[in-house]
PDB file of N, CA and C in Angstrom:
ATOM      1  N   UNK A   1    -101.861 177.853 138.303  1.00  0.00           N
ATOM      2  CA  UNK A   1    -102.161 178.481 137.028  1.00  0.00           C
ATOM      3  C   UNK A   1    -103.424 179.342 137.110  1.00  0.00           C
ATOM      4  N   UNK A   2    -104.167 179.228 137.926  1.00  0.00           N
ATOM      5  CA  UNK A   2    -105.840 179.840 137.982  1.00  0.00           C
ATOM      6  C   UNK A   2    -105.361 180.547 138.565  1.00  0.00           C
ATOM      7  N   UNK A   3    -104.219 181.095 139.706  1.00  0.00           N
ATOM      8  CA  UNK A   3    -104.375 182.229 140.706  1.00  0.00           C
ATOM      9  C   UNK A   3    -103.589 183.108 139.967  1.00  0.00           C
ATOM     10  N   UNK A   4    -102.983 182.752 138.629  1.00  0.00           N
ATOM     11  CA  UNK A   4    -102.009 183.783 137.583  1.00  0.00           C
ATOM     12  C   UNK A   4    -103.261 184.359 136.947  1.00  0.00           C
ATOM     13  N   UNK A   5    -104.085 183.306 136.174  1.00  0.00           N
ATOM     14  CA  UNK A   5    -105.181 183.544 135.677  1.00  0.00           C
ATOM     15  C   UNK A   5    -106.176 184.714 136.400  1.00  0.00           C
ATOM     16  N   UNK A   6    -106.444 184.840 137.590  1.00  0.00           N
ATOM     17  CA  UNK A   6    -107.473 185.214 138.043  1.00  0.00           C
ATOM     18  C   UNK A   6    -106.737 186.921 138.595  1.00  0.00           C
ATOM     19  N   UNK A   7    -104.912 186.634 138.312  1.00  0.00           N
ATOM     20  CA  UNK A   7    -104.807 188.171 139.083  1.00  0.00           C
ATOM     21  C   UNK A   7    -104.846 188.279 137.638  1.00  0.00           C
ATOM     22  N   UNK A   8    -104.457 188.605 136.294  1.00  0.00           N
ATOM     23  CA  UNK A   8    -103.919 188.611 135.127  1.00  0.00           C
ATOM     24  C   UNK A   8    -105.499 189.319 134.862  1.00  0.00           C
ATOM     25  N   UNK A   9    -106.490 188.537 135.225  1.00  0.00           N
ATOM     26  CA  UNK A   9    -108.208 189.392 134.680  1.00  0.00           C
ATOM     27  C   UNK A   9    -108.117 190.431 135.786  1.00  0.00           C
ATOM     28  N   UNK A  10    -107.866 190.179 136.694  1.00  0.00           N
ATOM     29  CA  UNK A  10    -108.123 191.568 137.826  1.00  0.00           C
ATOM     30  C   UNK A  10    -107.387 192.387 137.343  1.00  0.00           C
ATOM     31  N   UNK A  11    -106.144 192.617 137.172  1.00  0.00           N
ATOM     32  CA  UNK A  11    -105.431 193.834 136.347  1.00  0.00           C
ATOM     33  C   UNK A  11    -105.880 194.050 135.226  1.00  0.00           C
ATOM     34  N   UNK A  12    -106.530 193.654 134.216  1.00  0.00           N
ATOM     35  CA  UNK A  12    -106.969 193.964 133.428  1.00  0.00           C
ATOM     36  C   UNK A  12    -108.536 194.565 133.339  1.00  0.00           C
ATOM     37  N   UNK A  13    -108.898 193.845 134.510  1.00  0.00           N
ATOM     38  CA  UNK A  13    -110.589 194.517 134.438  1.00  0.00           C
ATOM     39  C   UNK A  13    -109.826 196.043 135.135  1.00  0.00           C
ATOM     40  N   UNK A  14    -109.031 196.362 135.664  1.00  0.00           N
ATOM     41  CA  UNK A  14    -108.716 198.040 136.153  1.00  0.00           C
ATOM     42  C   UNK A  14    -109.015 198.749 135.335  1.00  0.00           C
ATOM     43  N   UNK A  15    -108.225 198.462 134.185  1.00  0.00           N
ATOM     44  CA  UNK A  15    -108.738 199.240 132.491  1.00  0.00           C
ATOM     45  C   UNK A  15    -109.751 198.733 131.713  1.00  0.00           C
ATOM     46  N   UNK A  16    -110.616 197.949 132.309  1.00  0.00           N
ATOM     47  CA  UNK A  16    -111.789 197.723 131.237  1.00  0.00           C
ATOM     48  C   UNK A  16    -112.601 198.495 130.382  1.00  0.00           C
ATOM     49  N   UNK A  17    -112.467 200.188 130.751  1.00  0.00           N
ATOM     50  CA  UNK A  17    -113.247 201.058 129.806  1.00  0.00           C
ATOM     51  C   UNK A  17    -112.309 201.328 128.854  1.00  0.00           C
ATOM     52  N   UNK A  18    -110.982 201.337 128.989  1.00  0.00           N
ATOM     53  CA  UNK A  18    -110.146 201.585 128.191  1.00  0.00           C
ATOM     54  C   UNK A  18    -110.140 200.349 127.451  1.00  0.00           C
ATOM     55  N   UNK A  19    -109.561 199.206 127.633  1.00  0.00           N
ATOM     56  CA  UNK A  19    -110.048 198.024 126.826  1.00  0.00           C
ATOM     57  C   UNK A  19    -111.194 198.030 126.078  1.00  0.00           C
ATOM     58  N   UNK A  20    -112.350 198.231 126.959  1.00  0.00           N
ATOM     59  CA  UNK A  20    -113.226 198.149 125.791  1.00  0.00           C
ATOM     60  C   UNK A  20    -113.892 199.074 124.621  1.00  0.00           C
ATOM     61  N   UNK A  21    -113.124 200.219 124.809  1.00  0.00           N
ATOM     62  CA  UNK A  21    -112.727 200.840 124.045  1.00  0.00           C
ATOM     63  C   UNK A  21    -112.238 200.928 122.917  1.00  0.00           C
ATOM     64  N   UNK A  22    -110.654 200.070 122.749  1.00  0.00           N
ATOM     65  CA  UNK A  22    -109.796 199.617 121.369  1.00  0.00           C
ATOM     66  C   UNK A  22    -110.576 198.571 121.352  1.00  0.00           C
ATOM     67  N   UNK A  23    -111.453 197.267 121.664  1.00  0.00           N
ATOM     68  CA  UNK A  23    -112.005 196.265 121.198  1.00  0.00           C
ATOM     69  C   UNK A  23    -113.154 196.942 120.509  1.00  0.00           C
ATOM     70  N   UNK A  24    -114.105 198.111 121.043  1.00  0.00           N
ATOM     71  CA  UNK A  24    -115.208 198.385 119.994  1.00  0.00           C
ATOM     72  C   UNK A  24    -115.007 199.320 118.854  1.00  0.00           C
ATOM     73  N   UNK A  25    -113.932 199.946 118.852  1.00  0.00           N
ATOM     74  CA  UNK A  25    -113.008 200.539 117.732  1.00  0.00           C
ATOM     75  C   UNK A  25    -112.877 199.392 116.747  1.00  0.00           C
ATOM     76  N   UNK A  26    -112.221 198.300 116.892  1.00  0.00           N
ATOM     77  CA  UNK A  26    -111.812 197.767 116.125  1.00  0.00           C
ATOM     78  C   UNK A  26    -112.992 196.333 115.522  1.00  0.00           C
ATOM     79  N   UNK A  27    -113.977 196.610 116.201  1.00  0.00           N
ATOM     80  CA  UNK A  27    -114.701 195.395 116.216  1.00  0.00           C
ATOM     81  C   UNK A  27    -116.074 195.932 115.879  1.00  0.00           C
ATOM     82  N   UNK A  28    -116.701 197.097 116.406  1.00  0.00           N
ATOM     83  CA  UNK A  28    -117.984 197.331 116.186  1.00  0.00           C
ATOM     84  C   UNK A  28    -118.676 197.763 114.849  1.00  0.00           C
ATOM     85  N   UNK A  29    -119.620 197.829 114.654  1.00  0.00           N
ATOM     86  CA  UNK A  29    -120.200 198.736 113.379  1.00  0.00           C
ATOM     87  C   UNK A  29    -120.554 200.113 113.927  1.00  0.00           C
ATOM     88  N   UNK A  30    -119.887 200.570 112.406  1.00  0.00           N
ATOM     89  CA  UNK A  30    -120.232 202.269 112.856  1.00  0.00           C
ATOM     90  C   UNK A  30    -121.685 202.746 113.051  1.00  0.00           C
ATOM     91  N   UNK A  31    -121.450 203.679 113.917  1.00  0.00           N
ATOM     92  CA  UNK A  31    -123.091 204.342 114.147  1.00  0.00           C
ATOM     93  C   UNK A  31    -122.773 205.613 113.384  1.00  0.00           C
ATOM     94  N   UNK A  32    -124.451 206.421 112.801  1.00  0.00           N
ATOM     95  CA  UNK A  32    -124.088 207.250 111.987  1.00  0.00           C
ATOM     96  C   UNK A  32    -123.162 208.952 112.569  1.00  0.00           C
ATOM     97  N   UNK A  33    -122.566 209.009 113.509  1.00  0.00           N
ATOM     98  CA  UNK A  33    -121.130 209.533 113.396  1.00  0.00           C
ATOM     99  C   UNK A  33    -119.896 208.966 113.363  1.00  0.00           C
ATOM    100  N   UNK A  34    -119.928 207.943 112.950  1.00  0.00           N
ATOM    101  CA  UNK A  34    -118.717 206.980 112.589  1.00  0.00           C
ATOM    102  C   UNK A  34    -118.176 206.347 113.704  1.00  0.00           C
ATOM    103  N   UNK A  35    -118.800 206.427 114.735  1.00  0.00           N
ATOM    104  CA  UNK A  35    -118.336 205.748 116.071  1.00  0.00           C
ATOM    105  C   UNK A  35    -119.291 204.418 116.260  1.00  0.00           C
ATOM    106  N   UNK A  36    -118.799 203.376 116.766  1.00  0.00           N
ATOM    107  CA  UNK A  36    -119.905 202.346 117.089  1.00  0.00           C
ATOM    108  C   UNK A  36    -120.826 202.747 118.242  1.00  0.00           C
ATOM    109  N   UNK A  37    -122.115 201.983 117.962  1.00  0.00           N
ATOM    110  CA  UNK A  37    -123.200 202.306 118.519  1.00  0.00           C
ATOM    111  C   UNK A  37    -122.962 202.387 119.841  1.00  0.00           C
ATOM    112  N   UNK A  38    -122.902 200.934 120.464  1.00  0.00           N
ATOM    113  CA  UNK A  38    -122.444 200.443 121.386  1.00  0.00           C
ATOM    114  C   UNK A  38    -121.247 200.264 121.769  1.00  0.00           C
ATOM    115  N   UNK A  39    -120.700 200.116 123.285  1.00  0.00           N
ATOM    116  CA  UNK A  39    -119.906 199.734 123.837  1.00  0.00           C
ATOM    117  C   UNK A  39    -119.767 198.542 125.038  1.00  0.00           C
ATOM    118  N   UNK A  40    -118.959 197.388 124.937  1.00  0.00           N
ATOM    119  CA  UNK A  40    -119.090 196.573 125.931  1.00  0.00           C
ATOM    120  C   UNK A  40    -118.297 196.281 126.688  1.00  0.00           C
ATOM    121  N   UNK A  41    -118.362 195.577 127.929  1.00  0.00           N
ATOM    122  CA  UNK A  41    -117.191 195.629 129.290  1.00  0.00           C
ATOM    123  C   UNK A  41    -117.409 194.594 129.472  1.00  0.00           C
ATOM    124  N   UNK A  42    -116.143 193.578 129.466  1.00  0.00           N
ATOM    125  CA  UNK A  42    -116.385 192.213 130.098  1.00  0.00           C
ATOM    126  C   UNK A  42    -115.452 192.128 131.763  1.00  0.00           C
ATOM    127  N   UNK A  43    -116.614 191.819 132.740  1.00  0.00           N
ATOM    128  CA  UNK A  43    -115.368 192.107 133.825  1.00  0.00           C
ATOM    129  C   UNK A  43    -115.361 190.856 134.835  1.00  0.00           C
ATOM    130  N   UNK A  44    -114.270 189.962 135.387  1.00  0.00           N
ATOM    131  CA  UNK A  44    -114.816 188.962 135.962  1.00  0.00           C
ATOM    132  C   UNK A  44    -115.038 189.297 137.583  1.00  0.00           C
ATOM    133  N   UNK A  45    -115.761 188.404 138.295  1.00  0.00           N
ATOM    134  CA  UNK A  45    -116.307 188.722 139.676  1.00  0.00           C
ATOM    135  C   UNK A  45    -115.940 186.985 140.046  1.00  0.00           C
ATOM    136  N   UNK A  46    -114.745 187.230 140.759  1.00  0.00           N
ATOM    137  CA  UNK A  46    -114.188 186.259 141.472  1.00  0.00           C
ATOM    138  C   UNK A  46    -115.087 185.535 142.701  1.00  0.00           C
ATOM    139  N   UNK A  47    -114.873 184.229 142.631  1.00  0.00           N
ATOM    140  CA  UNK A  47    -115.770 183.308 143.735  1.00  0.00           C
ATOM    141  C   UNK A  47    -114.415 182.974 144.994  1.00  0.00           C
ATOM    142  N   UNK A  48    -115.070 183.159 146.026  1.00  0.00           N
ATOM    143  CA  UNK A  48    -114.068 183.138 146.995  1.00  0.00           C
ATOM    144  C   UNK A  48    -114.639 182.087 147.847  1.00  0.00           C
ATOM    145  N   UNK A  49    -113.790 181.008 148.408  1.00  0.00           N
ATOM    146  CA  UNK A  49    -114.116 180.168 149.254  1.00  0.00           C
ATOM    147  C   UNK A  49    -115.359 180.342 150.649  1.00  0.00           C
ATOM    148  N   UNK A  50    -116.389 180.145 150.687  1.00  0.00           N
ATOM    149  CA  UNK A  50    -117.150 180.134 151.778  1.00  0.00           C
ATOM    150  C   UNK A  50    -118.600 180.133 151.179  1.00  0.00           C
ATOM    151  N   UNK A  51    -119.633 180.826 152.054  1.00  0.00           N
ATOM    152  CA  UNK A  51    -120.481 180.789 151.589  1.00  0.00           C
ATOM    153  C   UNK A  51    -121.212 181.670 150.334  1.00  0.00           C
ATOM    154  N   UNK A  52    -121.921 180.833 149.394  1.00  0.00           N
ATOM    155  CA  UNK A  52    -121.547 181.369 148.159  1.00  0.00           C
ATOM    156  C   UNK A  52    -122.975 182.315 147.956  1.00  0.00           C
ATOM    157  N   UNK A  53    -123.797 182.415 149.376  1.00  0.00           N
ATOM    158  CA  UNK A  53    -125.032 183.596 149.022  1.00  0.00           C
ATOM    159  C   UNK A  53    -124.417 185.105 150.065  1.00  0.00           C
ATOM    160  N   UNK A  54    -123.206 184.934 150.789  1.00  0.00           N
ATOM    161  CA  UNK A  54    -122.618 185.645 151.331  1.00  0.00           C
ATOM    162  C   UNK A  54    -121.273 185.853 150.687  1.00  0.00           C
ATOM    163  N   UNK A  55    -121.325 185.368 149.590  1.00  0.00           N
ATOM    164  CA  UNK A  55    -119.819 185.719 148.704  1.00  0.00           C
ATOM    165  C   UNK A  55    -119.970 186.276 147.403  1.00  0.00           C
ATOM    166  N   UNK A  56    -119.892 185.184 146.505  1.00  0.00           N
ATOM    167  CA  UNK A  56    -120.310 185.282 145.210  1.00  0.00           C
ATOM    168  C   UNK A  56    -121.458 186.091 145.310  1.00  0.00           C
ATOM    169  N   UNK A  57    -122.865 185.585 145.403  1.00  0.00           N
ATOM    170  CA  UNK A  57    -124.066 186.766 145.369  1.00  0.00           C
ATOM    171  C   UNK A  57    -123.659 188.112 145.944  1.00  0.00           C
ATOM    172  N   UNK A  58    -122.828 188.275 146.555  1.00  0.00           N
ATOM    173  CA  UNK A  58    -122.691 189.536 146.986  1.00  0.00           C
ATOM    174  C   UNK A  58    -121.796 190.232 146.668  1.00  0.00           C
ATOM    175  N   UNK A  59    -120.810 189.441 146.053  1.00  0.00           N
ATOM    176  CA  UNK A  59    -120.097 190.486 145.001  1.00  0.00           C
ATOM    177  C   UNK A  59    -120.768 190.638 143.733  1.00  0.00           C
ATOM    178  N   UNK A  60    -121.400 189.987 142.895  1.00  0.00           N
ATOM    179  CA  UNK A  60    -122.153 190.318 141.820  1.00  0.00           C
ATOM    180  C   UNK A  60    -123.365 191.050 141.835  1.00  0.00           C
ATOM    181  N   UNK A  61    -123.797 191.383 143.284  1.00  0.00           N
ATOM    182  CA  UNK A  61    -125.053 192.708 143.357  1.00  0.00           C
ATOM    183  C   UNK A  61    -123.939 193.921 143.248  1.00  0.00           C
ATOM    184  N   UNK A  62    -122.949 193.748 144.226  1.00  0.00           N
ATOM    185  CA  UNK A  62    -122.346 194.951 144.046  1.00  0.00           C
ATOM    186  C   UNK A  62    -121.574 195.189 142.620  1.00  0.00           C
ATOM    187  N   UNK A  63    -121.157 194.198 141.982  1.00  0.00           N
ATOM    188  CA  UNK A  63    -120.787 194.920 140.652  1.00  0.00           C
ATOM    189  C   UNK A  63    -121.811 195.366 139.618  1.00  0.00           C
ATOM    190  N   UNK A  64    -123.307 194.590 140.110  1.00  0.00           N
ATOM    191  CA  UNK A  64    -124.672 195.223 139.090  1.00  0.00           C
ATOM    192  C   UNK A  64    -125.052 196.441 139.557  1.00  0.00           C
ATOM    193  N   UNK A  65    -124.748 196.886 140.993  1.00  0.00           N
ATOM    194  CA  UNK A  65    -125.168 198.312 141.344  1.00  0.00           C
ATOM    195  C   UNK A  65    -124.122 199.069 140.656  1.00  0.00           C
ATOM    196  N   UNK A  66    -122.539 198.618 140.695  1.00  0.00           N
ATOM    197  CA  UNK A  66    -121.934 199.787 140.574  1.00  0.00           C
ATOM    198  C   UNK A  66    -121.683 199.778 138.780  1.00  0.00           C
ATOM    199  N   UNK A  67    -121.792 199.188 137.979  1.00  0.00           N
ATOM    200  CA  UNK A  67    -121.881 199.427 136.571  1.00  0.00           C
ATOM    201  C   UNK A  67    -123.420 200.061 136.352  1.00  0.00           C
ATOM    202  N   UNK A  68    -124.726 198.877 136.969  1.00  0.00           N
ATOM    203  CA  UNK A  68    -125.286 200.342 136.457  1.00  0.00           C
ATOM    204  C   UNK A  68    -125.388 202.283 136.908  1.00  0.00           C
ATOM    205  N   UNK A  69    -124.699 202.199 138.199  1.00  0.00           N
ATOM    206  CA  UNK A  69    -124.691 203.664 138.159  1.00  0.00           C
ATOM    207  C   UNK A  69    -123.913 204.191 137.342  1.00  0.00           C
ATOM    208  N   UNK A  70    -122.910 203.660 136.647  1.00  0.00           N
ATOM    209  CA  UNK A  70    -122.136 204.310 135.473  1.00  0.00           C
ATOM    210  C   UNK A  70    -122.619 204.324 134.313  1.00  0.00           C
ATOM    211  N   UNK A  71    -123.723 203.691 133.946  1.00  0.00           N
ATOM    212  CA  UNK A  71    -124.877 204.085 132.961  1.00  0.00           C
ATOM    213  C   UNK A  71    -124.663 202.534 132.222  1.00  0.00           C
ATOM    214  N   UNK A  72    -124.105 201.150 132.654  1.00  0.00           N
ATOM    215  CA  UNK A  72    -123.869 200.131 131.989  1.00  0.00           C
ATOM    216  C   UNK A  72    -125.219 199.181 132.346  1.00  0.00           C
ATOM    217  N   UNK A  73    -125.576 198.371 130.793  1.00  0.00           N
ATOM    218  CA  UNK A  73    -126.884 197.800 131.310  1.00  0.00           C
ATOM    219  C   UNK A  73    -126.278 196.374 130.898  1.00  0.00           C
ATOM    220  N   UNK A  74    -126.626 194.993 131.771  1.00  0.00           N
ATOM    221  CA  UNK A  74    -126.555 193.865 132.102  1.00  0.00           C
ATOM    222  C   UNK A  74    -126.410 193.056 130.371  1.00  0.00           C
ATOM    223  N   UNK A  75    -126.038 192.423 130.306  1.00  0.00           N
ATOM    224  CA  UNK A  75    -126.050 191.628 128.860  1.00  0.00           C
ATOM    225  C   UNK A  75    -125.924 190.254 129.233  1.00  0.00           C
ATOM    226  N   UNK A  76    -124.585 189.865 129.358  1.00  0.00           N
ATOM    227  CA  UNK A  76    -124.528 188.336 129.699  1.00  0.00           C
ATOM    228  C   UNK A  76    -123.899 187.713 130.957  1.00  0.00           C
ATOM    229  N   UNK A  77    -124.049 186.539 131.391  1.00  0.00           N
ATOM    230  CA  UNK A  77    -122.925 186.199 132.772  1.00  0.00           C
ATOM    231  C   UNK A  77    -122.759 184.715 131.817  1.00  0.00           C
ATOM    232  N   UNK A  78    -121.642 184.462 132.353  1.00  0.00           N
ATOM    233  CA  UNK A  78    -121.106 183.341 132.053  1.00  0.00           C
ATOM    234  C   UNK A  78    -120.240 182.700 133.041  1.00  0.00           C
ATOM    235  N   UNK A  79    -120.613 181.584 133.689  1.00  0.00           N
ATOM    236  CA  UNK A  79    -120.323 180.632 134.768  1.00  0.00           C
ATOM    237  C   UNK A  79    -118.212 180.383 134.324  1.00  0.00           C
ATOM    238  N   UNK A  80    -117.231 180.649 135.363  1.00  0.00           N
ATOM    239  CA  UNK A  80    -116.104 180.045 135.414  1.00  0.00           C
ATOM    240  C   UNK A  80    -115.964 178.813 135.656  1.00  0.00           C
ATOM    241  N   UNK A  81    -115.759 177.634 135.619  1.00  0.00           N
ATOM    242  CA  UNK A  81    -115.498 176.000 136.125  1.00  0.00           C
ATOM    243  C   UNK A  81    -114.125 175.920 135.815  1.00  0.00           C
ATOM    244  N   UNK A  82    -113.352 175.638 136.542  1.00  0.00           N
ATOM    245  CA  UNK A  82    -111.957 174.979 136.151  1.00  0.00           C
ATOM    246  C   UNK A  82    -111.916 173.664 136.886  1.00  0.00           C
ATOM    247  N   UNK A  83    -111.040 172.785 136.315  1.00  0.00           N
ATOM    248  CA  UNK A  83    -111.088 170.829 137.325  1.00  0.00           C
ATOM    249  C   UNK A  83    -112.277 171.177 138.599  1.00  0.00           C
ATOM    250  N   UNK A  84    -113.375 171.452 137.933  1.00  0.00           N
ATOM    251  CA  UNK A  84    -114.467 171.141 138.593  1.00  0.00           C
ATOM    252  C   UNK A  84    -115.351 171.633 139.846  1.00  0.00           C
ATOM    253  N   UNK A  85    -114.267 173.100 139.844  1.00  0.00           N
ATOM    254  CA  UNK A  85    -114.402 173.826 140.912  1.00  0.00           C
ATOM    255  C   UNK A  85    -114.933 175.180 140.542  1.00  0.00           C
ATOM    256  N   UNK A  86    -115.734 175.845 140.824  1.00  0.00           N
ATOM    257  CA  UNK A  86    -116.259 177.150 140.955  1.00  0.00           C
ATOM    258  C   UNK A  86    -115.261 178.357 140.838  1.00  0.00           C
ATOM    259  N   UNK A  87    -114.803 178.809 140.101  1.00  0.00           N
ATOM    260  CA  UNK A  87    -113.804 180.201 140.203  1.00  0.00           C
ATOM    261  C   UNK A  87    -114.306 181.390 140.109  1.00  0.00           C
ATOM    262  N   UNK A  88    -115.343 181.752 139.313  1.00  0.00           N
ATOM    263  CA  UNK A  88    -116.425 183.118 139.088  1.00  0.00           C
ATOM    264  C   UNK A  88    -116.567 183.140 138.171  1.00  0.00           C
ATOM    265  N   UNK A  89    -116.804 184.217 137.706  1.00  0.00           N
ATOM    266  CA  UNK A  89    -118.127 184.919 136.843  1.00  0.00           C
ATOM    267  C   UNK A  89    -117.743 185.824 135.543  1.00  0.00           C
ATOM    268  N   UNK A  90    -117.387 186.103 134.229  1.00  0.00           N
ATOM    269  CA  UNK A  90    -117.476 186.540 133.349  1.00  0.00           C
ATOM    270  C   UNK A  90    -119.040 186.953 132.992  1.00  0.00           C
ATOM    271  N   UNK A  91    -118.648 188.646 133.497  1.00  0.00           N
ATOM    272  CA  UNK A  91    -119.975 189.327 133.312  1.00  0.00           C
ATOM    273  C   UNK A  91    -120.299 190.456 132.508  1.00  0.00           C
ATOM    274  N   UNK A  92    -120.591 190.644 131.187  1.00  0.00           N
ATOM    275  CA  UNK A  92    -120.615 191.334 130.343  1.00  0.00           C
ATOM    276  C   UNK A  92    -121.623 192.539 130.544  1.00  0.00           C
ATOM    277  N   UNK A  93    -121.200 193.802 130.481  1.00  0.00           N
ATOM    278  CA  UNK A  93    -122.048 194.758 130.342  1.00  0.00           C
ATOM    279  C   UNK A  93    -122.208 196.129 129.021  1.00  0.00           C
ATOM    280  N   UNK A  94    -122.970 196.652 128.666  1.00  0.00           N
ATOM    281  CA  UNK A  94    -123.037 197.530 127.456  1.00  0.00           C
ATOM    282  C   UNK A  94    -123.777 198.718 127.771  1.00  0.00           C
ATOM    283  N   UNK A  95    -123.344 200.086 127.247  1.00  0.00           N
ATOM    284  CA  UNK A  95    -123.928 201.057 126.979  1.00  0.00           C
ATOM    285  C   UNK A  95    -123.710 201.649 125.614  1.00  0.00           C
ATOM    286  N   UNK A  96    -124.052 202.989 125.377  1.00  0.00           N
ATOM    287  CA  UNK A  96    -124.419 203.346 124.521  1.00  0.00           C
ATOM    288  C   UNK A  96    -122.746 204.240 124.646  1.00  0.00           C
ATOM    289  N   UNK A  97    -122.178 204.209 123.177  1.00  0.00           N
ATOM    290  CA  UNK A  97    -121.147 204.550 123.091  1.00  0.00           C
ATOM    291  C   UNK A  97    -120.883 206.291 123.235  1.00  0.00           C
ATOM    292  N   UNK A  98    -119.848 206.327 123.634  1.00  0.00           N
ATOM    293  CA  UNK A  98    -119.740 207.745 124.214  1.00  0.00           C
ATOM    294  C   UNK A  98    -119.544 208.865 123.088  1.00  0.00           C
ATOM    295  N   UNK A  99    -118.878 208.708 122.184  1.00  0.00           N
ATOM    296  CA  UNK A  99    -119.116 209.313 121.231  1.00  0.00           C
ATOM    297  C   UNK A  99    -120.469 209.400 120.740  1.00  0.00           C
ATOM    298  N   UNK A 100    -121.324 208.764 121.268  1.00  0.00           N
ATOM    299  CA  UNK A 100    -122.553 208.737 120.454  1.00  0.00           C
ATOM    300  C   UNK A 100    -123.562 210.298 120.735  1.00  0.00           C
ATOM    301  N   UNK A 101    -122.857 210.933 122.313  1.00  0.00           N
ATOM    302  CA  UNK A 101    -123.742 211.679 122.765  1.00  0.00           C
ATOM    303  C   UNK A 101    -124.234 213.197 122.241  1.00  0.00           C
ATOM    304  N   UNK A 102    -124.983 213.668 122.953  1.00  0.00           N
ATOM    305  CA  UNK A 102    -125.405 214.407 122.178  1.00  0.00           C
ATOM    306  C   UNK A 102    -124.657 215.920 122.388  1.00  0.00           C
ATOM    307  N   UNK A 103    -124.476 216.719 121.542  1.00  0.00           N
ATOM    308  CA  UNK A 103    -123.631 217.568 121.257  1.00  0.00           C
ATOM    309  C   UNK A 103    -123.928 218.991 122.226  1.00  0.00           C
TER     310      UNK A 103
END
């Protein structure tokens, strides 16, 4: 059930700007051009069997380098546990909504 689980978020983090997109449409408060302020990306970073400062830590630098070069700044992480085992990382990131920019 976790390895349905874990491809089911990987296909879905593919479209995460698009996702989070219709979620801040439908969820955010408007900023004053009627678009929400913000925008957020929840994307998970899978834990893979071995060592976890040569695994895990190292996939989660590389997903903090490569969101923030897309202009996304850090918000929350939230630990995966399933029957007691380590699966990864639910890692939330936000910028400033694209409509927001300047003209």
């Amino acid at each position: 059930m976790s390895k349905i689980l874990t491809g089911l978020l990987a296909m879905s983090l593919a479209s995460s700007a698009a996702i989070a997109q219709q979620d801040d449409d439908d969820a955010a408060t408007p900023g004053p051009k009627g678009c929400p302020e913000t925008q957020a990306s929840t994307v998970f970073v899978a834990d893979k069997s071995g060592s976890r400062q040569k695994g895990s830590a190292s996939r989660l630098s590389e997903t903090h380098k490569t969101a923030q070069d897309q202009g996304w700044d850090f918000e929350d992480l939230e630990i995966y546990i399933e029957d007691g085992d380590l699966q990864g990382f639910f890692v939330t990131y936000v910028r400033p909504h694209p409509c927001n920019k300047a003209e």
